[in-house]
C-alpha atoms as a PDB file:
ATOM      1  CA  UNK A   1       0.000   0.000   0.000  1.00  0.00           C
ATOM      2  CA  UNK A   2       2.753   2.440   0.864  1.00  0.00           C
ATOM      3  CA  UNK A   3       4.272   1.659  -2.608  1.00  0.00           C
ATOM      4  CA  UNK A   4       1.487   2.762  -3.818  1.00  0.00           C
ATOM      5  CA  UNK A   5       0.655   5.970  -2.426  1.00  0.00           C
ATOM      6  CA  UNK A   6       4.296   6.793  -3.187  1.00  0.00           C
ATOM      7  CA  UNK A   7       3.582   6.136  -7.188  1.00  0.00           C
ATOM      8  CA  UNK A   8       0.157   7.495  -7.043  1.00  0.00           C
ATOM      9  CA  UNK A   9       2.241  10.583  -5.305  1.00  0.00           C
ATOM     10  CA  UNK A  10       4.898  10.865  -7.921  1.00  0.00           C
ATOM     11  CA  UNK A  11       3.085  10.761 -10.832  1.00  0.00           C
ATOM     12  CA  UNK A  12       0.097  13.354  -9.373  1.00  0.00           C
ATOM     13  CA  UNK A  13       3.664  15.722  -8.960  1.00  0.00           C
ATOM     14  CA  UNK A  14       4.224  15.015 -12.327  1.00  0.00           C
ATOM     15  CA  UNK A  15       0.974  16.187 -13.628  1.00  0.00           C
ATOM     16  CA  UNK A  16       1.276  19.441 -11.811  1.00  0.00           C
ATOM     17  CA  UNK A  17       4.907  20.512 -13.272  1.00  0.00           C
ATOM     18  CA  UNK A  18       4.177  19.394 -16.398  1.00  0.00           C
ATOM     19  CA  UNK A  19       1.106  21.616 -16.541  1.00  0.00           C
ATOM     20  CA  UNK A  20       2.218  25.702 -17.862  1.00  0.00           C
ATOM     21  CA  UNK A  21       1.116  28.305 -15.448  1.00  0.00           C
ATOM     22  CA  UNK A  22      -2.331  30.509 -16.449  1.00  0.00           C
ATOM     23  CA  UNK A  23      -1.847  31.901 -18.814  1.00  0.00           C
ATOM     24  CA  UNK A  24       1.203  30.447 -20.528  1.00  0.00           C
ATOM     25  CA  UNK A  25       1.481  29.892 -24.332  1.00  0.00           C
ATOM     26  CA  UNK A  26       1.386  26.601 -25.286  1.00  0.00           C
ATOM     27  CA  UNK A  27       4.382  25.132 -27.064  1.00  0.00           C
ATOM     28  CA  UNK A  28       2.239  25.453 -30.099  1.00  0.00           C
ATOM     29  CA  UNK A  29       1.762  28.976 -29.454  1.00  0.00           C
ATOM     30  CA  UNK A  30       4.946  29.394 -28.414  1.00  0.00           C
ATOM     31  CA  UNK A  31       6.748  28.448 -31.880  1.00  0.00           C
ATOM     32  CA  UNK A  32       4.086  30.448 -33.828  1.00  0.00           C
ATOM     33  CA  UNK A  33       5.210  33.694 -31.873  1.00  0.00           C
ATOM     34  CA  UNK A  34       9.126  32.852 -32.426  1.00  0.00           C
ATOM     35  CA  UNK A  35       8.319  31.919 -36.012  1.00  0.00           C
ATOM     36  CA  UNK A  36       5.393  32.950 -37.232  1.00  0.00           C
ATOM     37  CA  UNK A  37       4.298  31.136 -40.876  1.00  0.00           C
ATOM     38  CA  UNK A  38       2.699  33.826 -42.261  1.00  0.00           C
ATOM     39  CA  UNK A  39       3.803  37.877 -42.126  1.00  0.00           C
ATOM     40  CA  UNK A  40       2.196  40.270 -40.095  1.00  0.00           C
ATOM     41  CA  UNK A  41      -0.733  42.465 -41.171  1.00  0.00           C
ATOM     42  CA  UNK A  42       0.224  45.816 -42.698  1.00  0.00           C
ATOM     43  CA  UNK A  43      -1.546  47.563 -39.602  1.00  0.00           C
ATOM     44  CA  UNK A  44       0.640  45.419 -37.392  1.00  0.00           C
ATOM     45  CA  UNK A  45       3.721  47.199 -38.774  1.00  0.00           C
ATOM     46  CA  UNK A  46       4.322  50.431 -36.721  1.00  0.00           C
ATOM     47  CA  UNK A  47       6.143  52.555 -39.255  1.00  0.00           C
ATOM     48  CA  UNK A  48       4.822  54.020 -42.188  1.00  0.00           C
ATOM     49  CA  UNK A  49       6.276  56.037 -45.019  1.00  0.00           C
ATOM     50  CA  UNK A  50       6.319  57.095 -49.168  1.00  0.00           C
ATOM     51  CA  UNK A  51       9.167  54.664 -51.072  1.00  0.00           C
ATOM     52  CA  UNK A  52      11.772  57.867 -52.793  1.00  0.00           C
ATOM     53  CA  UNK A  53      13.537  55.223 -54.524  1.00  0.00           C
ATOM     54  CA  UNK A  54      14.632  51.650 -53.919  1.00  0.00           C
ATOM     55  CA  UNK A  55      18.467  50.168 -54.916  1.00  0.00           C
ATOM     56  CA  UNK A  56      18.339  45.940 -54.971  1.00  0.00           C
ATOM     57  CA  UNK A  57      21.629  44.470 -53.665  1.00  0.00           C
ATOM     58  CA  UNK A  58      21.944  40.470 -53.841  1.00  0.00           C
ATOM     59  CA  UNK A  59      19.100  39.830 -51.292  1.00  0.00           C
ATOM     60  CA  UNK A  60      18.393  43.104 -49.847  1.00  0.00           C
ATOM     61  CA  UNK A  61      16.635  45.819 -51.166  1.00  0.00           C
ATOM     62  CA  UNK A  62      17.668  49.091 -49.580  1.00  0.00           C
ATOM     63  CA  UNK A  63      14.060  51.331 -49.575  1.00  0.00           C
ATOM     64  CA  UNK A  64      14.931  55.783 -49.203  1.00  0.00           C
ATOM     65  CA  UNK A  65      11.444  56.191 -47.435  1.00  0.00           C
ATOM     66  CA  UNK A  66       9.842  60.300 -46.660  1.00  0.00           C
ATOM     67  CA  UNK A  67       8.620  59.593 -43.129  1.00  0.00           C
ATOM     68  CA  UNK A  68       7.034  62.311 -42.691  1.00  0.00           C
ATOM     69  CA  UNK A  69       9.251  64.698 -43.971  1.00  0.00           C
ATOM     70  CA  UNK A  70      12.440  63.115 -42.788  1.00  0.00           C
ATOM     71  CA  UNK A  71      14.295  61.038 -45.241  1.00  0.00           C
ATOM     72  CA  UNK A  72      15.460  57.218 -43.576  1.00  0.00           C
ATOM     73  CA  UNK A  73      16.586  54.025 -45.580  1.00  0.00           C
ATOM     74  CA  UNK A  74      16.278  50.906 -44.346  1.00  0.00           C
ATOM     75  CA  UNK A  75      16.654  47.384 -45.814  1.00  0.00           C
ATOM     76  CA  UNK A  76      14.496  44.426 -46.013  1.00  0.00           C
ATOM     77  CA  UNK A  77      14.761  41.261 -47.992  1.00  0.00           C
ATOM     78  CA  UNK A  78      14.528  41.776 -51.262  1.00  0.00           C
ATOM     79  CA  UNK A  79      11.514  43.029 -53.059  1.00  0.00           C
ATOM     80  CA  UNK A  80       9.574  45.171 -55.791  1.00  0.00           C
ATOM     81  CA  UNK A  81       8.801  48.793 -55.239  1.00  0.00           C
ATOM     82  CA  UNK A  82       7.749  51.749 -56.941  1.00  0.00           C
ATOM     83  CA  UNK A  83       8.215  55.133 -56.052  1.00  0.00           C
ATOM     84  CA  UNK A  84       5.762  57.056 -54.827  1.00  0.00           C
ATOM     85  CA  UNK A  85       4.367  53.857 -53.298  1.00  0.00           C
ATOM     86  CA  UNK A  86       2.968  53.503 -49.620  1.00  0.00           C
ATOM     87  CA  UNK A  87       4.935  51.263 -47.221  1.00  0.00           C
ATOM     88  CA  UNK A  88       4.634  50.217 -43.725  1.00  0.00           C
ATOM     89  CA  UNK A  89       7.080  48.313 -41.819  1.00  0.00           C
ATOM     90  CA  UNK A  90       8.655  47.239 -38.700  1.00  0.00           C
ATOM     91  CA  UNK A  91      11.291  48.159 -36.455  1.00  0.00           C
ATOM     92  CA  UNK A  92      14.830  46.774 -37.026  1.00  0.00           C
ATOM     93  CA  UNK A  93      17.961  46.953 -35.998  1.00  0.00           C
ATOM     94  CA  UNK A  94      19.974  50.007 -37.150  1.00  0.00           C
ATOM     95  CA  UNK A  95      23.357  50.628 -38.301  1.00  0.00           C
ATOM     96  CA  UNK A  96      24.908  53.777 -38.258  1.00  0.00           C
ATOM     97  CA  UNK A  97      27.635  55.151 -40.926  1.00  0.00           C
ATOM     98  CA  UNK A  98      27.143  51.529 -43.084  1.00  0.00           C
ATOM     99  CA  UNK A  99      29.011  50.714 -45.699  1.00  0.00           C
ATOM    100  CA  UNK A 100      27.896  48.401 -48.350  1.00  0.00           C
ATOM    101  CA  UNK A 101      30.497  47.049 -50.168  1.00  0.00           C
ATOM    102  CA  UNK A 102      28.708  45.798 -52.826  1.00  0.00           C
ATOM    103  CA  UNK A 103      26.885  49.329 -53.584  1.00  0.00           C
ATOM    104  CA  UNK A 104      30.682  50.556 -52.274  1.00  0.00           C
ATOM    105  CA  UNK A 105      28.564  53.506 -50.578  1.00  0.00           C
ATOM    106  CA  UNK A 106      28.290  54.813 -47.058  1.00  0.00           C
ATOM    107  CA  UNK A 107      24.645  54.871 -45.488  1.00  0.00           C
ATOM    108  CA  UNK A 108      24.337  57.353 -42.732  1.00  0.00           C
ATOM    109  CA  UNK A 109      21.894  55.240 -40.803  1.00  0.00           C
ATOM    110  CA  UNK A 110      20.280  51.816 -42.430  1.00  0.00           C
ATOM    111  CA  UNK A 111      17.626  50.161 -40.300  1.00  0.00           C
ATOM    112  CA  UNK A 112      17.484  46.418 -41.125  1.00  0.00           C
ATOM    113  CA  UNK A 113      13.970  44.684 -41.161  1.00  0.00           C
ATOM    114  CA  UNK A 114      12.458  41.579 -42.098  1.00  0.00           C
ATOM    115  CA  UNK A 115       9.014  42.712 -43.366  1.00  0.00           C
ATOM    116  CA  UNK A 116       7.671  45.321 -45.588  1.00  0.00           C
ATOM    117  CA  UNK A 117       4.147  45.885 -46.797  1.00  0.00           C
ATOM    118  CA  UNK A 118       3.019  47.618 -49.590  1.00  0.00           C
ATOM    119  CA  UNK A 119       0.120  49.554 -48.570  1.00  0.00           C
ATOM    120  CA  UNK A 120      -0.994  51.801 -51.193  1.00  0.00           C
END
């Protein structure tokens, strides 16, 4: 009987840390918010701006954007733009004074970010 108790008391442990606390993701959830299979919504992008020009560089394409009157570039994987187009996108990491040595140029400041919508 004591043997017993002492499984029956093990495994009901078990049960207990194996449960997440409220509230917790599940590991489904989990991966989809590390790696999420599709990209976000365009209103789920936080930055908005008019595409000046775009330069394509192996598999970046560097985007000049007018954010509200103040002139940034920042580069996302490669993609099709026209000027004059609407874009939203996210925030990214920026560098400051980069140089690209394929475009052998020197961007003041070049936020990198992995999505880009085209929103008008």
């Amino acid at each position: 009987m004591k043997r017993f108790f002492l499984l029956f008391a093990a495994l009901a442990s078990f049960n207990l840390m194996a449960a997440p606390p409220p509230g917790h993701p599940s590991p489904g959830q989990a991966r989809d918010m590390l790696m999420p299979d599709k990209p976000p919504a365009p209103s789920e992008l936080p930055n908005m701006g008019k595409v000046l020009s775009s330069i394509d560089a192996n598999d970046f394409t560097y985007i000049e954007v007018d954010r509200a009157g103040s002139k940034v570039w920042i580069a996302a994987p490669k993609m099709v733009l026209k000027p004059g187009s609407t874009i939203r996108y996210e925030d990214g990491s920026v560098m400051n004074d980069f140089y690209s040595k394929l475009l052998k140029r020197t961007f003041p400041s070049v936020m990198f970010v992995g999505h880009v919508a085209v929103v008008d």
